[in-house]
N, C-alpha and C. Protein backbone atom coordinates (compact mmCIF):
# COMPACT_ATOMS: atom_id res chain seq x y z
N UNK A 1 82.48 54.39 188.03
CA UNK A 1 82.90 54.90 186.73
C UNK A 1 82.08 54.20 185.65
N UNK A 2 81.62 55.08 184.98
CA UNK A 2 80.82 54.18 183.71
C UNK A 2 81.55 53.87 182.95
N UNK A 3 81.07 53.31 181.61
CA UNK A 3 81.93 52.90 180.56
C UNK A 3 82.21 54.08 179.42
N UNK A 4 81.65 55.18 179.50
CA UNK A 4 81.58 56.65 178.98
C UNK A 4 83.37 56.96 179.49
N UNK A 5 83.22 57.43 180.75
CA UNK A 5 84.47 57.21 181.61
C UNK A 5 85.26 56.90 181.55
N UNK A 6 85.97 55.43 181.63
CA UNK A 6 86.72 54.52 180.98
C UNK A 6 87.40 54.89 179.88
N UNK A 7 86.42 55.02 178.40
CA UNK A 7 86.66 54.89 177.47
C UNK A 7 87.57 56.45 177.15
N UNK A 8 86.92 57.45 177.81
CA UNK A 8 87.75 58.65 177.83
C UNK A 8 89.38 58.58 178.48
N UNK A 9 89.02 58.14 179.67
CA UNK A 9 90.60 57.51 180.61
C UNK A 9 91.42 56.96 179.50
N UNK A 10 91.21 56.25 178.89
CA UNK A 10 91.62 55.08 177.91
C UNK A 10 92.13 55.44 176.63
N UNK A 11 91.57 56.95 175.91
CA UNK A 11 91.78 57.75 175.27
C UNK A 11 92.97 58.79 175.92
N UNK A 12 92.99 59.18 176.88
CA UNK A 12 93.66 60.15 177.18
C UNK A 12 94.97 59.46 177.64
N UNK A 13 95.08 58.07 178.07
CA UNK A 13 96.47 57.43 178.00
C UNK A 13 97.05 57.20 176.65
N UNK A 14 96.25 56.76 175.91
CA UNK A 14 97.06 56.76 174.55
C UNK A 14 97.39 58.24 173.67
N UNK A 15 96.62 59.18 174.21
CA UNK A 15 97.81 60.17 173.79
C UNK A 15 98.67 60.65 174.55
N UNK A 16 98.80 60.59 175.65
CA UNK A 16 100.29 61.18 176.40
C UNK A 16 101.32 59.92 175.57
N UNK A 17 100.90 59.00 175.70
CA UNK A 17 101.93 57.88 174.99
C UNK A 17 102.23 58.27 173.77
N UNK A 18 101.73 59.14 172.91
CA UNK A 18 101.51 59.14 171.66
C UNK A 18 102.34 60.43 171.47
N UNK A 19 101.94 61.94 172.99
CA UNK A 19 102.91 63.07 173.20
C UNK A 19 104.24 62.58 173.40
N UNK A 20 104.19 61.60 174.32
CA UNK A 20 105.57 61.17 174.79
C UNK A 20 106.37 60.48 173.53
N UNK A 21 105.80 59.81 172.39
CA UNK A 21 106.93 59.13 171.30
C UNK A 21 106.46 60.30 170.53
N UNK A 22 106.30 61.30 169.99
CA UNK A 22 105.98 61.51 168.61
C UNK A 22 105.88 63.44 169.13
N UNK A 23 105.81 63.76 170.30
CA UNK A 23 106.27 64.97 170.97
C UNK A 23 105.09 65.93 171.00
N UNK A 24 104.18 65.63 170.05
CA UNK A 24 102.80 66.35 170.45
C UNK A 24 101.31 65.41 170.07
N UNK A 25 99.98 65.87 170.58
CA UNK A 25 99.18 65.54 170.55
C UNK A 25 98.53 64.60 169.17
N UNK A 26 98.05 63.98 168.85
CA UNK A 26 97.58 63.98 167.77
C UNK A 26 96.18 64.11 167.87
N UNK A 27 95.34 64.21 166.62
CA UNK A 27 94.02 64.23 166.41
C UNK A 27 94.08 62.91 165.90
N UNK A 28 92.13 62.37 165.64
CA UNK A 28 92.17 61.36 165.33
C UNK A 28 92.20 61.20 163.40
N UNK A 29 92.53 62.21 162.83
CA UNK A 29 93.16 61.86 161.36
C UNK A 29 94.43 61.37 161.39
N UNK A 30 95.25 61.98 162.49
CA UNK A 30 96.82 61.84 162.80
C UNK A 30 96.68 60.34 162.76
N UNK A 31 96.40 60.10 163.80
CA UNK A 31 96.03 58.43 164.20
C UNK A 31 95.72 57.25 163.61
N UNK A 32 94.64 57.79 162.62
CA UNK A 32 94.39 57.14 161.38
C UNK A 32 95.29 57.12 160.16
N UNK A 33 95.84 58.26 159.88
CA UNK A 33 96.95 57.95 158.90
C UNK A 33 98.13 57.23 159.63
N UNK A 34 98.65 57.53 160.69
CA UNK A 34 99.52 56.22 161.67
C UNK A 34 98.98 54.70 161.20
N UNK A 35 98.07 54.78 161.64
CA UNK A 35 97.21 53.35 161.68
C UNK A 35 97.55 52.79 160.26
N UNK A 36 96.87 53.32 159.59
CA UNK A 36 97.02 53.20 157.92
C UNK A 36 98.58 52.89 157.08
N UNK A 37 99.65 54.01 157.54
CA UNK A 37 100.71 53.43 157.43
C UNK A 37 101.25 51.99 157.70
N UNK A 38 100.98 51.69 158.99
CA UNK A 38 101.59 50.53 159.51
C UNK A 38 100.64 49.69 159.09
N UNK A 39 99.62 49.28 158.54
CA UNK A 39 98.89 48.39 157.88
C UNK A 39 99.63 48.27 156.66
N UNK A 40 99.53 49.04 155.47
CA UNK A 40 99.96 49.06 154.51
C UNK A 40 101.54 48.84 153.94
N UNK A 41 102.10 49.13 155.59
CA UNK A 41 103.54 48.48 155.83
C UNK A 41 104.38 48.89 155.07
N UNK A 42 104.38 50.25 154.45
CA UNK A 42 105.63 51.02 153.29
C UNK A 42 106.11 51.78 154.01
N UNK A 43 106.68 52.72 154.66
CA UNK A 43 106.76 53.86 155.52
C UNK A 43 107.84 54.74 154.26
N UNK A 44 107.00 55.55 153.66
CA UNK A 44 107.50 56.45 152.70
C UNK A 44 108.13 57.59 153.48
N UNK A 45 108.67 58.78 152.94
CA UNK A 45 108.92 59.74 153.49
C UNK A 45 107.83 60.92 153.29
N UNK A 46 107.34 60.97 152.03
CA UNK A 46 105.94 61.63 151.76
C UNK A 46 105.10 61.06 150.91
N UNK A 47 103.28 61.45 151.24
CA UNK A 47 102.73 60.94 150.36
C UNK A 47 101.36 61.92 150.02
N UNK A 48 101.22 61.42 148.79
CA UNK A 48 99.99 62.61 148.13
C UNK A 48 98.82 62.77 148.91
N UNK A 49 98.50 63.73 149.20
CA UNK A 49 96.93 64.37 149.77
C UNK A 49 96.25 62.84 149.16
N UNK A 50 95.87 62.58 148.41
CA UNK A 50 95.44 61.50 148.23
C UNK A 50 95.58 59.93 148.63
N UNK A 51 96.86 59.62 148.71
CA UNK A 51 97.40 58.32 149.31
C UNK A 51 97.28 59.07 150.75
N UNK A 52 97.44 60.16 151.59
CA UNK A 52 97.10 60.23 153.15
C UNK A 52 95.34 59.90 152.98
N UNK A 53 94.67 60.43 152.43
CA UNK A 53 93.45 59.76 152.60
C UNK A 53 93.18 58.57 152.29
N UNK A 54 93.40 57.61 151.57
CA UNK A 54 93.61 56.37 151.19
C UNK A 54 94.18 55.74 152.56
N UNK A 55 95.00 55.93 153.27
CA UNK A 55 95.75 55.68 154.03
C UNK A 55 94.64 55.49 155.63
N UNK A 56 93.91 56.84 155.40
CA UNK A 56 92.80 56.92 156.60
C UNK A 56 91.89 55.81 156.56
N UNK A 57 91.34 55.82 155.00
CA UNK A 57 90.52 54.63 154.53
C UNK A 57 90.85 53.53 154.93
N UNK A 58 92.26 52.94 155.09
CA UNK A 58 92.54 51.47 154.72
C UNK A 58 92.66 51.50 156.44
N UNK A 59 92.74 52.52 157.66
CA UNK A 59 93.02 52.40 158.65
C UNK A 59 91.49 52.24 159.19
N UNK A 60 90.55 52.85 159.14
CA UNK A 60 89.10 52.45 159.40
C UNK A 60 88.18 51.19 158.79
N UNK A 61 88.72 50.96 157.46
CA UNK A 61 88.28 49.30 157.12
C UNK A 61 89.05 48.27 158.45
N UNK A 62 90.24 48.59 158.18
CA UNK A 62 91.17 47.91 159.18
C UNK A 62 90.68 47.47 160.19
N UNK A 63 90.25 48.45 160.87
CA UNK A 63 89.67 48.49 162.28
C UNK A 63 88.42 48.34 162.44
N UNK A 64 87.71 48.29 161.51
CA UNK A 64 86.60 47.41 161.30
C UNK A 64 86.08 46.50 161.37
N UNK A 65 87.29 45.86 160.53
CA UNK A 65 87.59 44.48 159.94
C UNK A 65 87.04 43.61 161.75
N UNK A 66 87.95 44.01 162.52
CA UNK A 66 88.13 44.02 163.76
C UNK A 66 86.16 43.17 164.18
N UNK A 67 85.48 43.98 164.00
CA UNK A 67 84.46 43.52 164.60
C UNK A 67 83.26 42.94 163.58
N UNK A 68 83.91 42.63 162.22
CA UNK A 68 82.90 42.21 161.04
C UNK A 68 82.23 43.02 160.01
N UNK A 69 82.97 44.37 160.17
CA UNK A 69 81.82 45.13 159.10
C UNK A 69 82.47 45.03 157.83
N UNK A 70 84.27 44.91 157.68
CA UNK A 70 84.79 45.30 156.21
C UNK A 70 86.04 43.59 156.03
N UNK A 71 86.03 43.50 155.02
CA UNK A 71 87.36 42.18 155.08
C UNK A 71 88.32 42.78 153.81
N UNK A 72 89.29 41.79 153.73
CA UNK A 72 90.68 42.34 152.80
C UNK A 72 89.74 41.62 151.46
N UNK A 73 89.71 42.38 150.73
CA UNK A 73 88.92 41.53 149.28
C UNK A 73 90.09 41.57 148.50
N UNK A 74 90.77 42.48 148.50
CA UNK A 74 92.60 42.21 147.62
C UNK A 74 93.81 42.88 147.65
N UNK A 75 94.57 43.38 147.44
CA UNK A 75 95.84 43.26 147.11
C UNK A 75 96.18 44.17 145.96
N UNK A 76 96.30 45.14 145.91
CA UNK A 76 96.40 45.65 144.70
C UNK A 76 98.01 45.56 143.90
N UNK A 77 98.89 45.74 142.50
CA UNK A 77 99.73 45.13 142.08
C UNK A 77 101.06 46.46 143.21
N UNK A 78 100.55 47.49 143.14
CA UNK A 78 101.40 48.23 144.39
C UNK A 78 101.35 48.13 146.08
N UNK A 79 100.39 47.33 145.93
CA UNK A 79 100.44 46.70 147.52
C UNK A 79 99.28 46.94 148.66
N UNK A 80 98.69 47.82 147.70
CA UNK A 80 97.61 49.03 148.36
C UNK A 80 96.44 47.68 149.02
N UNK A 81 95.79 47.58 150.11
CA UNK A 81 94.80 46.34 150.12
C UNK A 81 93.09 47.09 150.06
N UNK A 82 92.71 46.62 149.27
CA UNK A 82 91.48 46.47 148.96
C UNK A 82 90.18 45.88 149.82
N UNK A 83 89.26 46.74 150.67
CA UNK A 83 88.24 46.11 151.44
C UNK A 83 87.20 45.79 150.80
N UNK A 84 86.00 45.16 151.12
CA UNK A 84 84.62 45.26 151.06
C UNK A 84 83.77 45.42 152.37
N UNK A 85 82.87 45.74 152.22
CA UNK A 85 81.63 46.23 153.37
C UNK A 85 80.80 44.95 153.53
N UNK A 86 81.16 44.18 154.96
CA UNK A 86 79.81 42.80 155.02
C UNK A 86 78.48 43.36 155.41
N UNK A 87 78.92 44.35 156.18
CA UNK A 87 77.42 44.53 156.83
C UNK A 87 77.30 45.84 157.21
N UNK A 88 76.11 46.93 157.32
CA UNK A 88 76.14 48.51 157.50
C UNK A 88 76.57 48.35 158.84
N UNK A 89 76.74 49.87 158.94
CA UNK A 89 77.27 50.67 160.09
C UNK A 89 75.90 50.69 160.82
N UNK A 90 75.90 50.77 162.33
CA UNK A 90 74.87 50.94 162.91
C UNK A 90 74.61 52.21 163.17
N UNK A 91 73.06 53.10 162.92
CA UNK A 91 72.77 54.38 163.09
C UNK A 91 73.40 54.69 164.15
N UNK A 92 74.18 55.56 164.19
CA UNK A 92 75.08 56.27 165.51
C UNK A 92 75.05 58.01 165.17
N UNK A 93 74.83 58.91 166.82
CA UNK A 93 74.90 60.21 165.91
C UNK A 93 76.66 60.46 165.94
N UNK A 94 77.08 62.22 165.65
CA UNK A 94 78.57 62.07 165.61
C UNK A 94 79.22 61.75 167.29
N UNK A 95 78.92 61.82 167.91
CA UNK A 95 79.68 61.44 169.67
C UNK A 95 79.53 59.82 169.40
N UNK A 96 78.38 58.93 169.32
CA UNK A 96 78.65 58.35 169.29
C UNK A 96 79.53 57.15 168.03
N UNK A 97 79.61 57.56 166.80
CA UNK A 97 80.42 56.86 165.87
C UNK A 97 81.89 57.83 166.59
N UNK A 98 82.67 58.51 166.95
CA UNK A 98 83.28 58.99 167.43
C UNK A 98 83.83 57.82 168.48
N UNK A 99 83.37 57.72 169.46
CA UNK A 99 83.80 56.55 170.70
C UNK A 99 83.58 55.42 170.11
N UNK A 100 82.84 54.98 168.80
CA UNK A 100 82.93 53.57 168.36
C UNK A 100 84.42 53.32 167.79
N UNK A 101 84.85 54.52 167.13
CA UNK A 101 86.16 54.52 166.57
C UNK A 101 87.45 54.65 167.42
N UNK A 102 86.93 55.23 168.43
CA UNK A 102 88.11 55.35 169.55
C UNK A 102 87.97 53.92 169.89
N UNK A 103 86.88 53.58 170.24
CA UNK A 103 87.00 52.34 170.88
C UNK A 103 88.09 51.32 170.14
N UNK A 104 87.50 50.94 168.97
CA UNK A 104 88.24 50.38 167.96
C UNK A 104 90.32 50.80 167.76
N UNK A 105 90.04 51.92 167.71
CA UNK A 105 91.07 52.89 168.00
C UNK A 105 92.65 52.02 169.06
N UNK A 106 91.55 52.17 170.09
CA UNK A 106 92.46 51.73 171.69
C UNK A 106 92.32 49.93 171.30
N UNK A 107 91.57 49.68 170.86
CA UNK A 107 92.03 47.91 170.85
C UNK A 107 93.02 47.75 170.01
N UNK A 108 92.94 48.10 169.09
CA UNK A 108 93.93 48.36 168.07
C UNK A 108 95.67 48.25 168.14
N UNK A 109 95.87 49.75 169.64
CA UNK A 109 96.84 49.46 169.89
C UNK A 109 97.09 48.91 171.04
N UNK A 110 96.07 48.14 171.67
CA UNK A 110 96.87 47.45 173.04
C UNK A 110 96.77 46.17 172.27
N UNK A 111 96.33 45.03 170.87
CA UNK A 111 96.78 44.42 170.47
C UNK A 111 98.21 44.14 169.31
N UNK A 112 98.42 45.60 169.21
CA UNK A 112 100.13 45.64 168.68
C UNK A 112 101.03 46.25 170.13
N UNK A 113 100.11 46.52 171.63
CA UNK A 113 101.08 46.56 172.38
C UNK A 113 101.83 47.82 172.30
N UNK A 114 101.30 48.98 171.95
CA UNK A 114 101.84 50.46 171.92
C UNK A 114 101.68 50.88 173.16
């Protein structure tokens, strides 16, 4: 099995886990606004087309953060956290920034243990 392989296996367990609590599939915006929620730690009942994208944002710095590209630069007075960029993204085409994010993705939640 390569690591192509794997990483798909690895993907496809975290969404039956994800069918099984939450009752259907998600995509990876779903995931990211998940992600984003539980970072930002408010769990509203709705939020503006705008705060869900904000939300995606703060879930991909997040997970970034993870391997050195973005850090928390602040805090905003509603709680919102603020990144910066240390270092570029490495040229990737879309498949592969795709599995960089899954990758990131799946560490993500086997270090909160989902």
């Amino acid at each position: 099995m390569n690591v192509q392989d794997d990483l798909q296996q690895r993907w496809w367990t975290l969404e039956a886990k994800m069918v099984e609590r939450f009752g259907k599939k998600p995509d990876m915006e779903t995931i990211l606004f998940l992600i984003g929620v539980q970072e930002l730690g408010d769990i509203k009942h709705k939020f503006t087309k705008e705060q869900k994208q904000d939300l995606m944002h703060i879930a991909v710095c997040s997970l970034l953060a993870k391997s050195g590209y973005y850090e928390i630069e602040k805090v905003d007075e509603d709680g919102w956290p603020h990144f910066k960029q240390l270092k570029a993204m490495p040229d990737m085409n879309f498949a592969e920034q795709e599995n960089f994010l899954k990758d990131h993705v799946l560490l993500y939640f086997e270090n909160n243990e989902f």
